[in-house]
N, C-alpha and C. Protein backbone atom coordinates (compact mmCIF):
# COMPACT_ATOMS: atom_id res chain seq x y z
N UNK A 1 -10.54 25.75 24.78
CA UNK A 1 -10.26 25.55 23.35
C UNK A 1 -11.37 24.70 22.73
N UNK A 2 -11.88 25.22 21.58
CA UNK A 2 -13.25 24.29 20.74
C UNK A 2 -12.38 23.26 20.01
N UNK A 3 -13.35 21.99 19.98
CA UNK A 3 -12.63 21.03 19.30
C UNK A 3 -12.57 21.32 17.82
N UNK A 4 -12.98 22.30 16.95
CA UNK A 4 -12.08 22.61 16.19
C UNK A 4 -10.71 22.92 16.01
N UNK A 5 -10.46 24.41 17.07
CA UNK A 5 -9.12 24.52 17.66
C UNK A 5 -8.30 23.26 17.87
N UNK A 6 -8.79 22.12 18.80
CA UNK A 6 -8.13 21.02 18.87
C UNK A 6 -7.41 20.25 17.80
N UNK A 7 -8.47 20.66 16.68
CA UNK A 7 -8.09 19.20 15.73
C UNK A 7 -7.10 20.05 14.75
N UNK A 8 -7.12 21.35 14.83
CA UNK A 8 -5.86 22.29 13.91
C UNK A 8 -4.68 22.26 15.07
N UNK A 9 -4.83 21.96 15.76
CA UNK A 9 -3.49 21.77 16.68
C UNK A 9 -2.81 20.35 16.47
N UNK A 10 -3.75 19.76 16.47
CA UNK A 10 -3.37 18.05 16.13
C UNK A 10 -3.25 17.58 15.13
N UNK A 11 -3.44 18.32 13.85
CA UNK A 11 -3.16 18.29 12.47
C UNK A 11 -1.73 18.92 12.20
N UNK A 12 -1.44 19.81 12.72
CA UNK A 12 -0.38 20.63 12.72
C UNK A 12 0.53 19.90 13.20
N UNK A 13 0.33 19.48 14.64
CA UNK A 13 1.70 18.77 15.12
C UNK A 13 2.00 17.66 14.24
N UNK A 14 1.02 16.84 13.50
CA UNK A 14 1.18 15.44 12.72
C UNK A 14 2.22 15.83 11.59
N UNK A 15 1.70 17.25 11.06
CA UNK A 15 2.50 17.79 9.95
C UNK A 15 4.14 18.29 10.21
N UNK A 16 4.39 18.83 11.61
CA UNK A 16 5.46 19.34 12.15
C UNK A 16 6.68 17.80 12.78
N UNK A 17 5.43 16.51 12.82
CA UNK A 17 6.24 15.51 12.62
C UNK A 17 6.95 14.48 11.65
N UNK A 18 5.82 14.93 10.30
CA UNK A 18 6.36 13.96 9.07
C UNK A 18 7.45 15.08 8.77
N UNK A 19 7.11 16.42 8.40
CA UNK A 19 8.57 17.31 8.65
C UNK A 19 9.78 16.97 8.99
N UNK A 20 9.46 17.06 10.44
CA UNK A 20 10.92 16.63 10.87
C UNK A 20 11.38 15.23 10.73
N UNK A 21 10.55 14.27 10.15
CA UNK A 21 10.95 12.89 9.90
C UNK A 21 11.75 13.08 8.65
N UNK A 22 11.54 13.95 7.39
CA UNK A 22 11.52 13.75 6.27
C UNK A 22 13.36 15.05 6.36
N UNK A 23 12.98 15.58 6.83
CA UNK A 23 14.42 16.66 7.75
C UNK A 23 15.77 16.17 8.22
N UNK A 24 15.42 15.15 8.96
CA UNK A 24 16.29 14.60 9.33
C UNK A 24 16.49 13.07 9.07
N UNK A 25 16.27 12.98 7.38
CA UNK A 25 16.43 11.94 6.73
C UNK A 25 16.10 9.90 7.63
N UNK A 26 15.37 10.53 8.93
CA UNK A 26 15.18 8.94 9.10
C UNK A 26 14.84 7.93 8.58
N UNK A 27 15.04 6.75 8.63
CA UNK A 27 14.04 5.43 7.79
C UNK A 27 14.15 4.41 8.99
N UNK A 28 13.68 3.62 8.17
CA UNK A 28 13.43 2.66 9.30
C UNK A 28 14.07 1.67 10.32
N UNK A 29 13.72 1.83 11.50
CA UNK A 29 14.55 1.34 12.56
C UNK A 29 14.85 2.40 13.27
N UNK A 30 15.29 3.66 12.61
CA UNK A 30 15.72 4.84 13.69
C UNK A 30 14.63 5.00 14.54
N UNK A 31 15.30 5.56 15.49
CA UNK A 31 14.43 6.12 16.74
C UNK A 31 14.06 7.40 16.90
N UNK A 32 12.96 7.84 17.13
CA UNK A 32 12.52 9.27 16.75
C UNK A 32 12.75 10.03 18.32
N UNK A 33 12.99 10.45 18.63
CA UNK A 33 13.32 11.81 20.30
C UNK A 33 11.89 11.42 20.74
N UNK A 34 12.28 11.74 22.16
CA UNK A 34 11.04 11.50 23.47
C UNK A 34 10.45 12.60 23.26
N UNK A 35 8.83 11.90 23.81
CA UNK A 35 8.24 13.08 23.68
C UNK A 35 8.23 14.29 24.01
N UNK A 36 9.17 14.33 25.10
CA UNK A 36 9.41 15.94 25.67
C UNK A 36 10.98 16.51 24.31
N UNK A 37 11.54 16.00 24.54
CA UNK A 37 12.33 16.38 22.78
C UNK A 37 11.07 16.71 21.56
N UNK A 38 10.44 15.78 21.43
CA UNK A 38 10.00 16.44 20.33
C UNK A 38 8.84 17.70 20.79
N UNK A 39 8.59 17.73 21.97
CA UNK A 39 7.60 19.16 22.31
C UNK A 39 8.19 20.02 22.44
N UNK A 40 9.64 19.84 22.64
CA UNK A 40 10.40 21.41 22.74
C UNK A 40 11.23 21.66 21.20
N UNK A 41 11.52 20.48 20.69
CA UNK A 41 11.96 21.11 18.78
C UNK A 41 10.35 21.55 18.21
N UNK A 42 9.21 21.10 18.28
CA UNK A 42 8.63 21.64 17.70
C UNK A 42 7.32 23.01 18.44
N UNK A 43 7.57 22.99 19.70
CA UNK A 43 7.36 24.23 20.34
C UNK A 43 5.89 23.59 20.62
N UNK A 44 5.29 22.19 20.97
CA UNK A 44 3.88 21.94 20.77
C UNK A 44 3.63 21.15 22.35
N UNK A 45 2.53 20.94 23.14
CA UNK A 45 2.54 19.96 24.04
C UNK A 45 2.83 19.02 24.30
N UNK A 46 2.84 18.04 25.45
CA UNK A 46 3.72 17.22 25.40
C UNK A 46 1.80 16.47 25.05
N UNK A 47 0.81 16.53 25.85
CA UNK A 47 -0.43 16.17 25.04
C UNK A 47 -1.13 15.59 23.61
N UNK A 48 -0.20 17.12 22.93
CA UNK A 48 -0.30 16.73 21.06
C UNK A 48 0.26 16.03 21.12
N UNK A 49 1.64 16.23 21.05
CA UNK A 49 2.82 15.31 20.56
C UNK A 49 2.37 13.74 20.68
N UNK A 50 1.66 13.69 22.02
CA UNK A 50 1.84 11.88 22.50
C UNK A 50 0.29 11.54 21.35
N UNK A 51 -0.55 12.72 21.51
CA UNK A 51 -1.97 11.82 20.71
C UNK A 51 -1.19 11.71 19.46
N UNK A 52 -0.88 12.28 18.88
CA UNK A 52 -0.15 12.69 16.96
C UNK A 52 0.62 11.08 16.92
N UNK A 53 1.58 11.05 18.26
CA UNK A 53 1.77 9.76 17.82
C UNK A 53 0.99 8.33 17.93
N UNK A 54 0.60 8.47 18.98
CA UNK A 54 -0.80 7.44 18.82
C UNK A 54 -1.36 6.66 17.96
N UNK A 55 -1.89 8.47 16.63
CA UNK A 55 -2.50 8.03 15.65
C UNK A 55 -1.39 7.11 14.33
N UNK A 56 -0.40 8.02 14.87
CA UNK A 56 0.80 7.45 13.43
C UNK A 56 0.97 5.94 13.72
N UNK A 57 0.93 5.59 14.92
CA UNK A 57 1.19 4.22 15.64
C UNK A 57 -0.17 3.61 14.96
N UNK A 58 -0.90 3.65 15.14
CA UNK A 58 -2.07 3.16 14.75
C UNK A 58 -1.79 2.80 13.37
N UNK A 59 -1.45 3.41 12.84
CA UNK A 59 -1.68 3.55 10.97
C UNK A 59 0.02 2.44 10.39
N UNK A 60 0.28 1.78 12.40
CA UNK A 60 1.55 1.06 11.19
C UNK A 60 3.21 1.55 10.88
N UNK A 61 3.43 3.12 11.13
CA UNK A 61 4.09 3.94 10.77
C UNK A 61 5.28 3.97 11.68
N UNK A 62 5.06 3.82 12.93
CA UNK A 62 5.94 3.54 14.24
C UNK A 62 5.52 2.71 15.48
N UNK A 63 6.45 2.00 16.36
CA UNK A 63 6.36 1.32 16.91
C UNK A 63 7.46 1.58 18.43
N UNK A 64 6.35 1.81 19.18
CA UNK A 64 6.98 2.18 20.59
C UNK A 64 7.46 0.44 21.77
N UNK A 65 8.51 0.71 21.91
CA UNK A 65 9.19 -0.34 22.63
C UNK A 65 9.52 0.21 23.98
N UNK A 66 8.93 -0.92 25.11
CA UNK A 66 8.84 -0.33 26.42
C UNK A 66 10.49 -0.47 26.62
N UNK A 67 10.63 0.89 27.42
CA UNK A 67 12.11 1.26 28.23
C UNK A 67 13.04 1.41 27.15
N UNK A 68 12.49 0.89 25.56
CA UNK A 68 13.87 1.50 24.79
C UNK A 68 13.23 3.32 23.53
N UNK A 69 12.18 2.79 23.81
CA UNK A 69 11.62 4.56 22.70
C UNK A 69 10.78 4.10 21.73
N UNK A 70 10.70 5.29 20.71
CA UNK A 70 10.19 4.90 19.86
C UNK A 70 10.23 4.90 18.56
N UNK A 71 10.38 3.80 17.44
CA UNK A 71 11.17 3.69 16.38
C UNK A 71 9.94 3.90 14.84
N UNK A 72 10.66 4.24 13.84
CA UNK A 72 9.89 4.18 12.62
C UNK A 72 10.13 2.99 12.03
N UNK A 73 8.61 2.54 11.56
CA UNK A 73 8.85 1.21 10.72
C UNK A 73 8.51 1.19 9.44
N UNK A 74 8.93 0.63 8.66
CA UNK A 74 8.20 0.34 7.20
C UNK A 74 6.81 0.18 7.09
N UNK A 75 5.89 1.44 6.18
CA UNK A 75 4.80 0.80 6.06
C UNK A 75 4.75 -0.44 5.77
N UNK A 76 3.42 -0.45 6.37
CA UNK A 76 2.53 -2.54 5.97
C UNK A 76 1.11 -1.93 5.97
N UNK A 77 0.60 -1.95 4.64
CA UNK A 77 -0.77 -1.70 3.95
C UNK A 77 -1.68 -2.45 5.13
N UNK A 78 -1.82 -3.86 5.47
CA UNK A 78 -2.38 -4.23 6.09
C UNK A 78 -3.15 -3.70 7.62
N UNK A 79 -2.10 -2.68 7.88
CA UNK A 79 -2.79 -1.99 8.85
C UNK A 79 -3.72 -1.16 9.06
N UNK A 80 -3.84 -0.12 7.87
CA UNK A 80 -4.75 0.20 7.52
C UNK A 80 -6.33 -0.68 7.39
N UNK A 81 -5.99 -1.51 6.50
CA UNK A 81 -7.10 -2.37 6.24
C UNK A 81 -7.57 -2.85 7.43
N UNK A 82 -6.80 -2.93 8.20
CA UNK A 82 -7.14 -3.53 9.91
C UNK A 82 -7.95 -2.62 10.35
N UNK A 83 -7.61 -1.19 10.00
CA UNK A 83 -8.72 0.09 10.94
C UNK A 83 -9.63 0.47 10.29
N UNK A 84 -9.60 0.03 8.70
CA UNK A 84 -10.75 0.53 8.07
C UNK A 84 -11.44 0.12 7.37
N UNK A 85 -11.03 -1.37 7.31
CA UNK A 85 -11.96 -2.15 6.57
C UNK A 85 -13.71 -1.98 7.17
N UNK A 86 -13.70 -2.27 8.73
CA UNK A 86 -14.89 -2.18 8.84
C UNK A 86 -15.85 -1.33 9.08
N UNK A 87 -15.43 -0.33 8.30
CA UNK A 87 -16.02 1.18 8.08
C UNK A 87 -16.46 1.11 6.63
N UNK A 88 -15.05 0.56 5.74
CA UNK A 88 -15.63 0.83 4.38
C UNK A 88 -16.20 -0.25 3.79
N UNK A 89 -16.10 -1.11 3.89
CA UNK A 89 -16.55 -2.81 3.22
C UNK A 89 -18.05 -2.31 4.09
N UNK A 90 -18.86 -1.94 4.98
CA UNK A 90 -20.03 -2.08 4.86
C UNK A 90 -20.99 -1.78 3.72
N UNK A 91 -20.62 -0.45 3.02
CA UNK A 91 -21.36 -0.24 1.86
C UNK A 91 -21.58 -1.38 0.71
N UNK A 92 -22.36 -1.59 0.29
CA UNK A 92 -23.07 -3.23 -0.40
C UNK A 92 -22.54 -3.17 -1.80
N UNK A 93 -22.32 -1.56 -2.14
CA UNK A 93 -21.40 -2.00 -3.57
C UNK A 93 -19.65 -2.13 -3.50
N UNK A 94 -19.21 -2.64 -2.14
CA UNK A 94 -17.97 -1.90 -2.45
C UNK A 94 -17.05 -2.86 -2.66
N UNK A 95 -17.55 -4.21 -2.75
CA UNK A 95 -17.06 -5.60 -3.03
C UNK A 95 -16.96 -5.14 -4.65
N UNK A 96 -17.86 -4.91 -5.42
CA UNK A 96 -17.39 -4.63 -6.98
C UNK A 96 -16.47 -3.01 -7.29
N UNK A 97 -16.85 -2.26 -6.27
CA UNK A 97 -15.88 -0.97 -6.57
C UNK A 97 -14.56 -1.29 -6.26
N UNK A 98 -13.94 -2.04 -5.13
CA UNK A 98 -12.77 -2.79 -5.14
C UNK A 98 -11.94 -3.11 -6.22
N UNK A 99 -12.51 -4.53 -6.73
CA UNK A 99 -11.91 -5.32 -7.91
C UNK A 99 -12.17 -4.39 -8.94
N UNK A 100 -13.03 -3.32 -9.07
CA UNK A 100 -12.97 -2.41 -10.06
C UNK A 100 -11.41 -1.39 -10.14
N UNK A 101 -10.96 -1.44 -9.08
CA UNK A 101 -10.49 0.29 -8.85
C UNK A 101 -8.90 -0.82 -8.96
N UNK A 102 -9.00 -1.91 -8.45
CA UNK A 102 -7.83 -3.26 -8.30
C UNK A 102 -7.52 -3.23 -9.86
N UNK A 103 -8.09 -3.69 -10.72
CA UNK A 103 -8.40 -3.88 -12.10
C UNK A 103 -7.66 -2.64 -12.70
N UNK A 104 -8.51 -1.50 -12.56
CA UNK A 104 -7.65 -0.42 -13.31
C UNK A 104 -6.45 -0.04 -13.09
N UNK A 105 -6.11 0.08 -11.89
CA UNK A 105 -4.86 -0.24 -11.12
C UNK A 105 -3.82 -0.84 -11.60
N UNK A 106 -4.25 -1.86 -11.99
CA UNK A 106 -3.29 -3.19 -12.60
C UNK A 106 -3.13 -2.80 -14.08
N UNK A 107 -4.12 -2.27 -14.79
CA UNK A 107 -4.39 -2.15 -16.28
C UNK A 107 -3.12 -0.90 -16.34
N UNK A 108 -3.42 0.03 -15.35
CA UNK A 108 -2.38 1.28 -15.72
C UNK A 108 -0.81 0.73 -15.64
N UNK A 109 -0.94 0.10 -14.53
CA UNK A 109 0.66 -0.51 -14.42
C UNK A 109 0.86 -1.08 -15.38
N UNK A 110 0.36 -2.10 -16.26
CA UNK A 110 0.45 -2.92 -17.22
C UNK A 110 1.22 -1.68 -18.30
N UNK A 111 -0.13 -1.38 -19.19
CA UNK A 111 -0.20 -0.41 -20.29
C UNK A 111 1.05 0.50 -20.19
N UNK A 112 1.54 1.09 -18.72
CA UNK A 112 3.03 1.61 -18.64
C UNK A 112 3.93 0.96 -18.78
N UNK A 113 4.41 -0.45 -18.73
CA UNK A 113 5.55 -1.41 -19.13
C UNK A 113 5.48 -1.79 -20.53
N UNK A 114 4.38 -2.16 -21.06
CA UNK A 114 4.50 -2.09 -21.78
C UNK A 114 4.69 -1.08 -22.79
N UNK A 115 4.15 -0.35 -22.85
CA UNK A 115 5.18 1.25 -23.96
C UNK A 115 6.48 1.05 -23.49
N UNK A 116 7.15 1.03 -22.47
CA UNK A 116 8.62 0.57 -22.44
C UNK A 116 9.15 -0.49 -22.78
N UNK A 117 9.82 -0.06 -24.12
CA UNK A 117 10.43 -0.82 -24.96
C UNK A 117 12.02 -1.58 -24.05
N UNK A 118 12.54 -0.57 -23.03
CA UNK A 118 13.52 -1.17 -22.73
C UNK A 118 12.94 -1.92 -20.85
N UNK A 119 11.89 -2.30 -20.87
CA UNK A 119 11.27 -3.21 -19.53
C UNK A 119 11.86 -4.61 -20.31
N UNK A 120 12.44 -5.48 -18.88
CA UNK A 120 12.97 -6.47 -19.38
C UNK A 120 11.69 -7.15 -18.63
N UNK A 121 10.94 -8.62 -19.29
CA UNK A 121 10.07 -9.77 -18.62
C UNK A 121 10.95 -10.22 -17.70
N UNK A 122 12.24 -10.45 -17.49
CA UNK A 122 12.99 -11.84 -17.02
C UNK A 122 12.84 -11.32 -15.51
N UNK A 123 12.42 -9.83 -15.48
CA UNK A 123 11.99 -9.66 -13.82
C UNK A 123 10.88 -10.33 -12.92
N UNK A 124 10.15 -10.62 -14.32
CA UNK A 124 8.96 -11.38 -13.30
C UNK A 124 8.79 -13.18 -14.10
N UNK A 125 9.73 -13.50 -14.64
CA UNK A 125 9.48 -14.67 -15.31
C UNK A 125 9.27 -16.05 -14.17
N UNK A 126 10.23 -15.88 -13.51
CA UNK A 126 10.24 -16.97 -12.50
C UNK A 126 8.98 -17.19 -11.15
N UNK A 127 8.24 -15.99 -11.44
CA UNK A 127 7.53 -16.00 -10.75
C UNK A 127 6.44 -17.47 -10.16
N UNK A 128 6.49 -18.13 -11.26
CA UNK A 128 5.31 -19.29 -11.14
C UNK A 128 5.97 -20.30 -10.40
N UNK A 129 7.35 -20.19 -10.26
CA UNK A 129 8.06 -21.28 -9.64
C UNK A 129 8.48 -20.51 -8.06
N UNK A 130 7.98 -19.62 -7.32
CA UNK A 130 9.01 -19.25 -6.14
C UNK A 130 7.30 -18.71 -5.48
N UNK A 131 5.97 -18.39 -6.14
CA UNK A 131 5.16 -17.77 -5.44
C UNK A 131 4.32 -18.53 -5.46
N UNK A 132 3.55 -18.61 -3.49
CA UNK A 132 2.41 -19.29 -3.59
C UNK A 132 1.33 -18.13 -3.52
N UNK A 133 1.65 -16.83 -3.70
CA UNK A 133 -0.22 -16.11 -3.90
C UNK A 133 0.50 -15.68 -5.50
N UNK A 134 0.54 -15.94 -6.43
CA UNK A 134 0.76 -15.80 -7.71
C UNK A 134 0.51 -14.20 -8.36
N UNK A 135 -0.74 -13.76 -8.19
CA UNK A 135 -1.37 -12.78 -8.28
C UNK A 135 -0.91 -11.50 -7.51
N UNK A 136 -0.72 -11.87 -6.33
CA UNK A 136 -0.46 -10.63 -5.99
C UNK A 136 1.29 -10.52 -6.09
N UNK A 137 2.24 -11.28 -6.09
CA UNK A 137 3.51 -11.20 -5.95
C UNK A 137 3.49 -11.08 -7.71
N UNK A 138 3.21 -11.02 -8.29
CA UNK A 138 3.51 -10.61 -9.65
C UNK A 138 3.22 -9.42 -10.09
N UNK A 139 2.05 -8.99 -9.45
CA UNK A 139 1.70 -7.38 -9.51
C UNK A 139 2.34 -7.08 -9.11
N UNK A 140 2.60 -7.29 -7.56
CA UNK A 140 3.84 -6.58 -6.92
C UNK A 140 5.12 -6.17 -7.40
N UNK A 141 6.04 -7.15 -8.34
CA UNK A 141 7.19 -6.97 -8.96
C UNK A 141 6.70 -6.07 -10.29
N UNK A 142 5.82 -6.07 -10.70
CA UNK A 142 5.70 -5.10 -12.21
C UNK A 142 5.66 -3.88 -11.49
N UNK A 143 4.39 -3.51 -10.37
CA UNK A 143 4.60 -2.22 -10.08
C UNK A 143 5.73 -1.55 -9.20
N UNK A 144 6.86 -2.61 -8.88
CA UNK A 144 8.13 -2.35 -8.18
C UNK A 144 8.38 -1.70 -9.82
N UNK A 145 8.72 -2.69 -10.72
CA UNK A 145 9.37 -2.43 -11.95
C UNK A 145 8.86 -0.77 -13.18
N UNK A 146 7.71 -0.57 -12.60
CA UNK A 146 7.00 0.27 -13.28
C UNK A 146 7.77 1.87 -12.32
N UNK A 147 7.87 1.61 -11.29
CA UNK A 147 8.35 3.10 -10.36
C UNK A 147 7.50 3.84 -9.80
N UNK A 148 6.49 3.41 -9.66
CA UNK A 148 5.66 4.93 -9.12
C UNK A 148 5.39 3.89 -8.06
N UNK A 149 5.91 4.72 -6.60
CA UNK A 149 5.88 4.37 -5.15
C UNK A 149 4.38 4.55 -4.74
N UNK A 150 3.77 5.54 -5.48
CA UNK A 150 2.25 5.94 -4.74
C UNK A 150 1.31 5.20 -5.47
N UNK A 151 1.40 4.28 -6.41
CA UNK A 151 0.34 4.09 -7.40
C UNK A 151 0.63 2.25 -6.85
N UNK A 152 1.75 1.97 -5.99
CA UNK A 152 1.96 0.70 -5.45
C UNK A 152 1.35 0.27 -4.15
N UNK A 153 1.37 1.81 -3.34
CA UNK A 153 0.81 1.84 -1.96
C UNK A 153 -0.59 1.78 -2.22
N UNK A 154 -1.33 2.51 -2.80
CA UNK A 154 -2.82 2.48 -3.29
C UNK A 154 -3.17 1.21 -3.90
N UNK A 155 -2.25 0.43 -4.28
CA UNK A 155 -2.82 -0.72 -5.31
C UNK A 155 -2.52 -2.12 -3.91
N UNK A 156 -1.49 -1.78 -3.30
CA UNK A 156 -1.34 -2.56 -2.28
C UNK A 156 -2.91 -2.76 -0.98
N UNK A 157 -2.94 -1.46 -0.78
CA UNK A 157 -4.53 -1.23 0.14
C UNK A 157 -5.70 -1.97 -0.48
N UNK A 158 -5.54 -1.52 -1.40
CA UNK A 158 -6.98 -2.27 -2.32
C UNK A 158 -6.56 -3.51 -1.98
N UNK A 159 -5.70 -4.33 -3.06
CA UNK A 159 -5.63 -5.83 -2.82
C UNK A 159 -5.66 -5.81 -0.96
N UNK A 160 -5.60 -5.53 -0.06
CA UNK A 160 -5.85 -5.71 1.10
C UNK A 160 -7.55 -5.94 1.53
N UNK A 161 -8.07 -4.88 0.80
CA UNK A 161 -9.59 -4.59 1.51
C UNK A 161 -9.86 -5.63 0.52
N UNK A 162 -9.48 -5.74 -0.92
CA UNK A 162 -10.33 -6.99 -1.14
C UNK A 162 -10.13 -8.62 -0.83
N UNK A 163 -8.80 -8.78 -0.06
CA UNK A 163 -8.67 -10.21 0.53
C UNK A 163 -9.78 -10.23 1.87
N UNK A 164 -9.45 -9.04 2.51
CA UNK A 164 -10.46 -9.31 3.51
C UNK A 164 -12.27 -9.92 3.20
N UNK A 165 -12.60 -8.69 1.97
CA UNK A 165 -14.20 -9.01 1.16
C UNK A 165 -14.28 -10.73 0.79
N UNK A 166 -13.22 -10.56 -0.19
CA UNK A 166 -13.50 -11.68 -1.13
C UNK A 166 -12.09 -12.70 -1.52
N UNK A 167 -11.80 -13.13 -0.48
CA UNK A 167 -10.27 -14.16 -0.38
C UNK A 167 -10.96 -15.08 -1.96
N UNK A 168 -9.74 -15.37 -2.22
CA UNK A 168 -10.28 -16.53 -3.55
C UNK A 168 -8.95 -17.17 -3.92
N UNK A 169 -8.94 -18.39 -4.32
CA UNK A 169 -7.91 -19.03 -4.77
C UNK A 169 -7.51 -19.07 -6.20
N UNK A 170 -6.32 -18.51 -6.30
CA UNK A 170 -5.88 -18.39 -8.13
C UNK A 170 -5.55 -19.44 -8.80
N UNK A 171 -6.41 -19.49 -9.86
CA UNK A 171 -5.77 -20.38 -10.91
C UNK A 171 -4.34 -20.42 -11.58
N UNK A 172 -3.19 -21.43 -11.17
CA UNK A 172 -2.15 -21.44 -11.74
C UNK A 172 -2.28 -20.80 -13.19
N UNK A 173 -3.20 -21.91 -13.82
CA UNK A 173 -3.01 -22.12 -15.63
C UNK A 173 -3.17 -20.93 -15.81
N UNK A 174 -4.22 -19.96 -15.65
CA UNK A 174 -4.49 -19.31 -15.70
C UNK A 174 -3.33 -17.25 -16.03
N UNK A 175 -2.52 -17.94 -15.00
CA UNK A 175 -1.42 -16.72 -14.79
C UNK A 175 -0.23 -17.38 -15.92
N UNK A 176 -0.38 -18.80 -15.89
CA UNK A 176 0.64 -18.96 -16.72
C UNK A 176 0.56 -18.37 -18.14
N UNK A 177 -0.73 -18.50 -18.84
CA UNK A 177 -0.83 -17.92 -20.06
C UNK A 177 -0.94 -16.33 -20.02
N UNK A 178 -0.80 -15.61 -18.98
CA UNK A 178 -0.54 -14.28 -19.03
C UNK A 178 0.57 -13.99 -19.42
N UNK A 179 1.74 -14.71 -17.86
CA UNK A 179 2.94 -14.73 -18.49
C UNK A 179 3.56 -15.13 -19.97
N UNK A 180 3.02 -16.44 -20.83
CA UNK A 180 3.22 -16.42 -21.60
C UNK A 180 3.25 -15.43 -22.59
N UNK A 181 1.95 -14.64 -23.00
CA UNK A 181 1.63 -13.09 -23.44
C UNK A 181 2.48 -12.12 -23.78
N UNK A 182 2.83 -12.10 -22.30
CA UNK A 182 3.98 -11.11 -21.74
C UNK A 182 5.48 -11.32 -22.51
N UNK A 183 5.50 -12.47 -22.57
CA UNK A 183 6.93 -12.62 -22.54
C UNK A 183 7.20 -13.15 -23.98
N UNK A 184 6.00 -13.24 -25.07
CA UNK A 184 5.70 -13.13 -26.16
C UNK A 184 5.31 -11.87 -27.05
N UNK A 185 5.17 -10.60 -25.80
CA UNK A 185 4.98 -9.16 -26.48
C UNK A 185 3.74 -9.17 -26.91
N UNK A 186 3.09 -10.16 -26.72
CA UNK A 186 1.48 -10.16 -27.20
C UNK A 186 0.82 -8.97 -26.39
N UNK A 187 1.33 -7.81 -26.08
CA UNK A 187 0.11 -7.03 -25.53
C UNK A 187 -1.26 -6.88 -25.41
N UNK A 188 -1.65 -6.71 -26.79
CA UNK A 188 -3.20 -6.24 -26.09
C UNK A 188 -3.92 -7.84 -25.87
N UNK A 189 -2.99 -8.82 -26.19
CA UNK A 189 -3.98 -10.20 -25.37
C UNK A 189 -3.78 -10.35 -24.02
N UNK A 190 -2.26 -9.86 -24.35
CA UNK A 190 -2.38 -10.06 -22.32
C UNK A 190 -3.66 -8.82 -22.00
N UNK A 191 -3.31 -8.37 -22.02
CA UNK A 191 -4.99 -7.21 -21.25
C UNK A 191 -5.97 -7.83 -20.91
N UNK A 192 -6.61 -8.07 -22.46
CA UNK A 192 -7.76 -8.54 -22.41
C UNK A 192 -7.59 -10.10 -22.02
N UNK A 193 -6.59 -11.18 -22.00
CA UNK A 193 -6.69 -12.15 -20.73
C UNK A 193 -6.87 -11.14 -19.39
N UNK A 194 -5.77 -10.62 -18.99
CA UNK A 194 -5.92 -10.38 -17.95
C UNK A 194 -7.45 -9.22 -17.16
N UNK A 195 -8.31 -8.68 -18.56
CA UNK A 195 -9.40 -8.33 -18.12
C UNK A 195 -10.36 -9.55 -17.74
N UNK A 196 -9.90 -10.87 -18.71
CA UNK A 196 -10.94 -11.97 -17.93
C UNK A 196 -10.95 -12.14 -16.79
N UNK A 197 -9.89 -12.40 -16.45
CA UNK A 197 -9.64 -12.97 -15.14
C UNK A 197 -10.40 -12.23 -14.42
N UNK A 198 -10.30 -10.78 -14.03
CA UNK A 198 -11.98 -10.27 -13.54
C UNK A 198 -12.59 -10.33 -13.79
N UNK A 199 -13.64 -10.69 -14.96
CA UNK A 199 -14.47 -11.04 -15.12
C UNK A 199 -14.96 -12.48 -14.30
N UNK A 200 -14.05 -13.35 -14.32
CA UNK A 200 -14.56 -14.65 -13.63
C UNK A 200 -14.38 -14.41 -12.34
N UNK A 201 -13.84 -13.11 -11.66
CA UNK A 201 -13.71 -12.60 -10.06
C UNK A 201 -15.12 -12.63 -9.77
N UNK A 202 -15.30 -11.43 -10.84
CA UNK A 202 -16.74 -10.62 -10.45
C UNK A 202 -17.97 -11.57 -10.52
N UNK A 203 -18.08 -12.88 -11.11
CA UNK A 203 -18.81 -13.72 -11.74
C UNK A 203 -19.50 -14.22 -10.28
């Protein structure tokens, strides 16, 4: 078999496993069938099956426990960033394409709560009193509050690859007069505060 052949076999089984993950409604904590179960529901080697999971293991996704199996876990962005930061952070612009792609990220989530007239602030008001990374646990709750699951996972990775680049310490005052903004309906100042604040990133 050419390692082309290989890698359409091993693509396939990956696909014949989020399938049957998504099939048989698991989440997290369940335990997914041994590998010889899952080579005979999905008709594939017991070979594929074990590399396919490997890779899913790798990426964070599941977690094999000796003598009891192997279970699905909640993504954690961080893992990723663990396998690929030092692939992608070598390129010399990618410290500003980051906080760039972070930035817009944040701007879209923003600009969507706000057109919603019925988004309540009091979800993220308390924030300054319960969080010590300010910044990111406040994004976090708007883009919980905003709904889009995929535009949270992508915004989550980024803020990952860029703690690894460029860790930095947030200015309290700073978030406080956002929130203020916010919770004053001042829209387009919150923005453009909150476009400063990259600006003095990128600085």
């Amino acid at each position: 078999m050419t390692n082309q052949s290989k890698m359409k076999v091993y693509q396939e089984v990956l696909n014949q496993i989020r399938q049957f993950i998504e099939e048989q409604e698991l989440k997290d904590g369940d335990r997914l069938p041994s590998e010889r179960e899952l080579s005979e529901q999905l008709n594939a080697s017991r070979a594929s099956i074990r590399e396919a999971l490997r890779a899913i293991e790798l990426l964070g996704l599941i977690e094999t426990r000796h003598g009891e199996g192997t279970f699905l876990r909640t993504y954690k962005p961080y893992h990723s960033v663990e396998l690929l930061s030092t692939f992608v952070l070598r390129e010399v612009k990618t410290k500003g394409e980051l906080l760039e792609v972070k930035f817009l990220l944040e701007q879209v989530c923003l600009n969507q709560l706000f057109a919603d007239e019925q988004w309540d602030y009091s979800q993220v008001e308390d924030i300054l009193f319960e969080s010590n990374d300010i910044h990111t646990d406040l994004f976090l709750r708007l883009f919980e509050a905003y709904g889009n699951r995929l535009l949270l996972k992508i915004w989550h990775l980024v803020t990952g690859f860029v703690e690894t680049v460029d860790p930095k310490e947030v200015n309290q005052v700073q978030y406080e007069e956002l929130l203020k903004l916010i919770s004053q309906r001042q829209y387009n100042q919150a923005l453009d505060h909150h476009a400063s604040l990259y600006e003095k990133q990128c600085s």
